[in-house]
C-alpha atoms as a PDB file:
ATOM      1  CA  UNK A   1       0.664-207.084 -71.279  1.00  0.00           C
ATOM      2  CA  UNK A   2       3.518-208.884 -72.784  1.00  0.00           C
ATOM      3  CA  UNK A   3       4.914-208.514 -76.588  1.00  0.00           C
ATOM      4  CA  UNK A   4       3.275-206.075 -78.947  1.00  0.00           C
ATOM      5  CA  UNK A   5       1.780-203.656 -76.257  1.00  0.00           C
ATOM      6  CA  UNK A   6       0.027-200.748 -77.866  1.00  0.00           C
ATOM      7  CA  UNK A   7       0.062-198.196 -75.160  1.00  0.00           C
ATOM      8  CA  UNK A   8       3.829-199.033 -74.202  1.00  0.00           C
ATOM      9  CA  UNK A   9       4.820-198.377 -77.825  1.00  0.00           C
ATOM     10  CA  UNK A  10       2.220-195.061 -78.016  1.00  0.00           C
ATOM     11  CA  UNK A  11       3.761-193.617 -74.642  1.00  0.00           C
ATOM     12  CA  UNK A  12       7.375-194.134 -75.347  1.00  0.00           C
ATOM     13  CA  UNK A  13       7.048-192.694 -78.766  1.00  0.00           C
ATOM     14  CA  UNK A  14       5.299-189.564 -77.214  1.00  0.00           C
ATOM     15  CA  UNK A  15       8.043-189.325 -74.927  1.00  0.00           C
ATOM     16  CA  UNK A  16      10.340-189.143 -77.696  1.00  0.00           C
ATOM     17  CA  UNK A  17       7.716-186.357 -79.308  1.00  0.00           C
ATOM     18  CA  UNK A  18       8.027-184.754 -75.861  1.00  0.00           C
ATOM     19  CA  UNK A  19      11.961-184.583 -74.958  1.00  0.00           C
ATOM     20  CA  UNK A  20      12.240-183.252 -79.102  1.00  0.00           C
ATOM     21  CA  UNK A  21       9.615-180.230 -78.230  1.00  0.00           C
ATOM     22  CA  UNK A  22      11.469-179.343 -74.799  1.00  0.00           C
ATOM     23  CA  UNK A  23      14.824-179.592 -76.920  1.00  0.00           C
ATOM     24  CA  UNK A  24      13.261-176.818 -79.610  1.00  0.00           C
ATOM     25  CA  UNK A  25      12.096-175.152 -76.466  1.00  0.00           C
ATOM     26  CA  UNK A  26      15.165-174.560 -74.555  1.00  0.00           C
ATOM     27  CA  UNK A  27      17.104-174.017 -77.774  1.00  0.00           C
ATOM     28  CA  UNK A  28      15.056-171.770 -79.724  1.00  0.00           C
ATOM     29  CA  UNK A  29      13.065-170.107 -77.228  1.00  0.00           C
ATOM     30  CA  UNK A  30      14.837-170.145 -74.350  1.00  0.00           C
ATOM     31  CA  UNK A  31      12.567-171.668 -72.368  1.00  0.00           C
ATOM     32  CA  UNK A  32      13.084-173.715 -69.141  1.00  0.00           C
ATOM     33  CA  UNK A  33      10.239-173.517 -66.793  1.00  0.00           C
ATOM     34  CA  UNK A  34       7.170-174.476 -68.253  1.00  0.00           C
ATOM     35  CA  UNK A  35       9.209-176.615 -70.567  1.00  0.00           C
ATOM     36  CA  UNK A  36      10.696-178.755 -67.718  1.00  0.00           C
ATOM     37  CA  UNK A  37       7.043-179.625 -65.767  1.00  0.00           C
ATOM     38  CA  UNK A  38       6.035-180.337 -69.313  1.00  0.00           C
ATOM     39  CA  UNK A  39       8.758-182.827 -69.933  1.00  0.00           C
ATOM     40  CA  UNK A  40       8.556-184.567 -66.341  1.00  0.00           C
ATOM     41  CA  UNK A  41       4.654-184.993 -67.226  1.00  0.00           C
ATOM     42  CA  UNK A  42       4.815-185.709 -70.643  1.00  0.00           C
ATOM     43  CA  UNK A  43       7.268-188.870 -69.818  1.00  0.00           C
ATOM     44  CA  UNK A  44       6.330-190.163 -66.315  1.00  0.00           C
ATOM     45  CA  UNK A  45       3.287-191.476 -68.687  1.00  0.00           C
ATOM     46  CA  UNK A  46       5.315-194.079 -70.504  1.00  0.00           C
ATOM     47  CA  UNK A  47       7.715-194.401 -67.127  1.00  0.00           C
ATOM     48  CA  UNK A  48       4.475-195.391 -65.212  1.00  0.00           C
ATOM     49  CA  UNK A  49       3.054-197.656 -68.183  1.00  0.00           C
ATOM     50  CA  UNK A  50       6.131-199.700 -67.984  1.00  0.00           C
ATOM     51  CA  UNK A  51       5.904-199.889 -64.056  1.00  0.00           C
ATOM     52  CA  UNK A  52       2.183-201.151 -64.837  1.00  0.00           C
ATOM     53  CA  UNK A  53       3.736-203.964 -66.701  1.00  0.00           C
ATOM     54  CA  UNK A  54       6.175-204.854 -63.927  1.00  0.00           C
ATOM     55  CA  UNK A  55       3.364-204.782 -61.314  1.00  0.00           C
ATOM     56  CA  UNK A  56       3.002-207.527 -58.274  1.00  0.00           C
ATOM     57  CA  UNK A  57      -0.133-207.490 -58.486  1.00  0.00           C
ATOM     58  CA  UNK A  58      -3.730-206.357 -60.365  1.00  0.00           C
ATOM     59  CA  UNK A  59      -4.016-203.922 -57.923  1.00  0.00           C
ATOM     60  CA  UNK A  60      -0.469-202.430 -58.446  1.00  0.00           C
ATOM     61  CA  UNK A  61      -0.969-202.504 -62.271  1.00  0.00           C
ATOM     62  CA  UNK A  62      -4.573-200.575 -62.022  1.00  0.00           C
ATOM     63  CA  UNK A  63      -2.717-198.265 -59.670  1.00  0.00           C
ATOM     64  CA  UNK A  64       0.001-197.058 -62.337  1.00  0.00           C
ATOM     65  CA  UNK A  65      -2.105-197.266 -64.853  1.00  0.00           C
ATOM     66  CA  UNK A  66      -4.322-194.622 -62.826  1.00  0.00           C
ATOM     67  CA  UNK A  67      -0.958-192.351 -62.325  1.00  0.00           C
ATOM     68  CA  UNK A  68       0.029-192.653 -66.192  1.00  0.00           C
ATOM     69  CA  UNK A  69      -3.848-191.391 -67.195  1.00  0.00           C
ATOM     70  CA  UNK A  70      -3.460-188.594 -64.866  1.00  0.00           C
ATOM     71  CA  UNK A  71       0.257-187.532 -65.702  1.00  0.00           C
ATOM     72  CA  UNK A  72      -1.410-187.408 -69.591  1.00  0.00           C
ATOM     73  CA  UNK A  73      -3.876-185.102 -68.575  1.00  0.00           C
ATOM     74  CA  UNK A  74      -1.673-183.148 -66.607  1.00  0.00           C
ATOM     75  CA  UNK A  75       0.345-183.000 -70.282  1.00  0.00           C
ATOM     76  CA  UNK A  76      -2.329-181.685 -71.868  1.00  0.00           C
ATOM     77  CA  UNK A  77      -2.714-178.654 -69.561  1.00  0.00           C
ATOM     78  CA  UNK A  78       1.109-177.614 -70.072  1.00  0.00           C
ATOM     79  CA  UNK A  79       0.446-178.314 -73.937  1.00  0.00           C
ATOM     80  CA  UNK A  80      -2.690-175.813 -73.865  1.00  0.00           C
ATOM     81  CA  UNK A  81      -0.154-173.212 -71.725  1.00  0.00           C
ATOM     82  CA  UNK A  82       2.882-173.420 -73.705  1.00  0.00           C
ATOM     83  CA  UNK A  83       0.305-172.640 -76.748  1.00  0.00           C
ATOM     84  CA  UNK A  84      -1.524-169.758 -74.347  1.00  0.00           C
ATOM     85  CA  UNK A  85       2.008-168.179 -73.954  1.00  0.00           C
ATOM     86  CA  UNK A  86       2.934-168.495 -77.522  1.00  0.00           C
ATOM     87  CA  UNK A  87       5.675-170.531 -77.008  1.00  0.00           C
ATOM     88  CA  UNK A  88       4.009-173.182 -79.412  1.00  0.00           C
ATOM     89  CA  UNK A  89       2.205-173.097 -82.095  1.00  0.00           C
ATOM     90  CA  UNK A  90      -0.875-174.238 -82.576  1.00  0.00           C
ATOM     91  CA  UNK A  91      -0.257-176.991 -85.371  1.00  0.00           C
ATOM     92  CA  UNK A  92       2.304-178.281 -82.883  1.00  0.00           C
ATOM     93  CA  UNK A  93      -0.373-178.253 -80.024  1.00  0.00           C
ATOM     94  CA  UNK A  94      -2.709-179.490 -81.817  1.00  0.00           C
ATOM     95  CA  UNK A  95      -0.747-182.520 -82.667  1.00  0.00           C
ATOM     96  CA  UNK A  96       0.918-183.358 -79.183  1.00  0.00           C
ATOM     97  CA  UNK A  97      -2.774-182.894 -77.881  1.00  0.00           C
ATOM     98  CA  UNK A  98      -4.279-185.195 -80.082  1.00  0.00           C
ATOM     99  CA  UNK A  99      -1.574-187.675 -79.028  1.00  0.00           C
ATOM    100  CA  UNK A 100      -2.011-187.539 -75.457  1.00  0.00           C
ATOM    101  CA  UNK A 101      -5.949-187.507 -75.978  1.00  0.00           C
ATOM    102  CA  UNK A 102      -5.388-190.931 -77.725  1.00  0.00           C
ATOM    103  CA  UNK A 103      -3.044-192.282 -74.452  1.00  0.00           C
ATOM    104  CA  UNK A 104      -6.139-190.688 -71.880  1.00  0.00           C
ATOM    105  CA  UNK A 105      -8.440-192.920 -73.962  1.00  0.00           C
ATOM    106  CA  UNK A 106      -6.555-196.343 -74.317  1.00  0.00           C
ATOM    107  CA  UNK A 107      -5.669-195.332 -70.449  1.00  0.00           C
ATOM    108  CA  UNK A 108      -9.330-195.000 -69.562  1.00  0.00           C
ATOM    109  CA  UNK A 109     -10.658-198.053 -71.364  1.00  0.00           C
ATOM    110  CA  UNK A 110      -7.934-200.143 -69.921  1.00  0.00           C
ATOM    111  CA  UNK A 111      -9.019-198.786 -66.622  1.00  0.00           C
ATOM    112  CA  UNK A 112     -12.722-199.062 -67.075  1.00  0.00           C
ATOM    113  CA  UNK A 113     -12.177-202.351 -68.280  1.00  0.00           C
ATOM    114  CA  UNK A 114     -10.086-203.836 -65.579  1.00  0.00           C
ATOM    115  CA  UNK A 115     -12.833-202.804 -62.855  1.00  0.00           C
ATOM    116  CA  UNK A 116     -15.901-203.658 -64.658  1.00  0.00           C
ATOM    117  CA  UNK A 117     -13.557-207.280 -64.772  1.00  0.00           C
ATOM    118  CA  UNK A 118     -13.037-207.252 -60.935  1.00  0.00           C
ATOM    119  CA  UNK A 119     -16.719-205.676 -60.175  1.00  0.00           C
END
């Protein structure tokens, strides 16, 4: 997964989304909680993508992989909260959830992919 890597680019630009959303947060709303697990989620999935790319082995790369998907999904329940609590609106929910959707699904079909390979 050298060079032009599609779901290193897509995860470290939703990180950027992210840490720009938990700025406006803590600014604006005076938020710091839910705001916080949302951040450590919301970027551990690009963290753990480039991990992936520095793995020893297949095994090691399937395994962050696996902990990138998840941290996305766990994203997506914070996003659906912070919009819940009205701390979020729903175009911007909306948006950031359609984003990490997108990650879950390149995640997934990398995933299923690499096992169906090794089955």
């Amino acid at each position: 997964m050298k060079g032009n890597n599609i779901i290193q680019e897509k995860s470290f630009a939703f990180a950027v989304r992210a840490v720009k959303l938990v700025q406006s947060l803590q600014q604006e709303k005076r938020e710091f909680v839910l705001s916080k697990q949302f951040l450590r989620a919301s970027t551990s999935i690009g963290a753990n993508v480039e991990e992936s790319i520095g793995g020893q082995s297949e095994k090691d790369f399937l395994s962050k992989l696996s902990i990138a998907y998840k941290e996305a999904r766990e994203t997506m329940y914070w996003l659906r909260l912070l919009h819940a609590t009205d701390y979020i609106t729903q175009p911007e929910a909306d948006s950031m959830l359609t984003d990490a959707e997108e990650l879950c699904k390149i995640l997934g079909k990398i995933q299923v992919t690499l096992k169906s390979r090794n089955s």
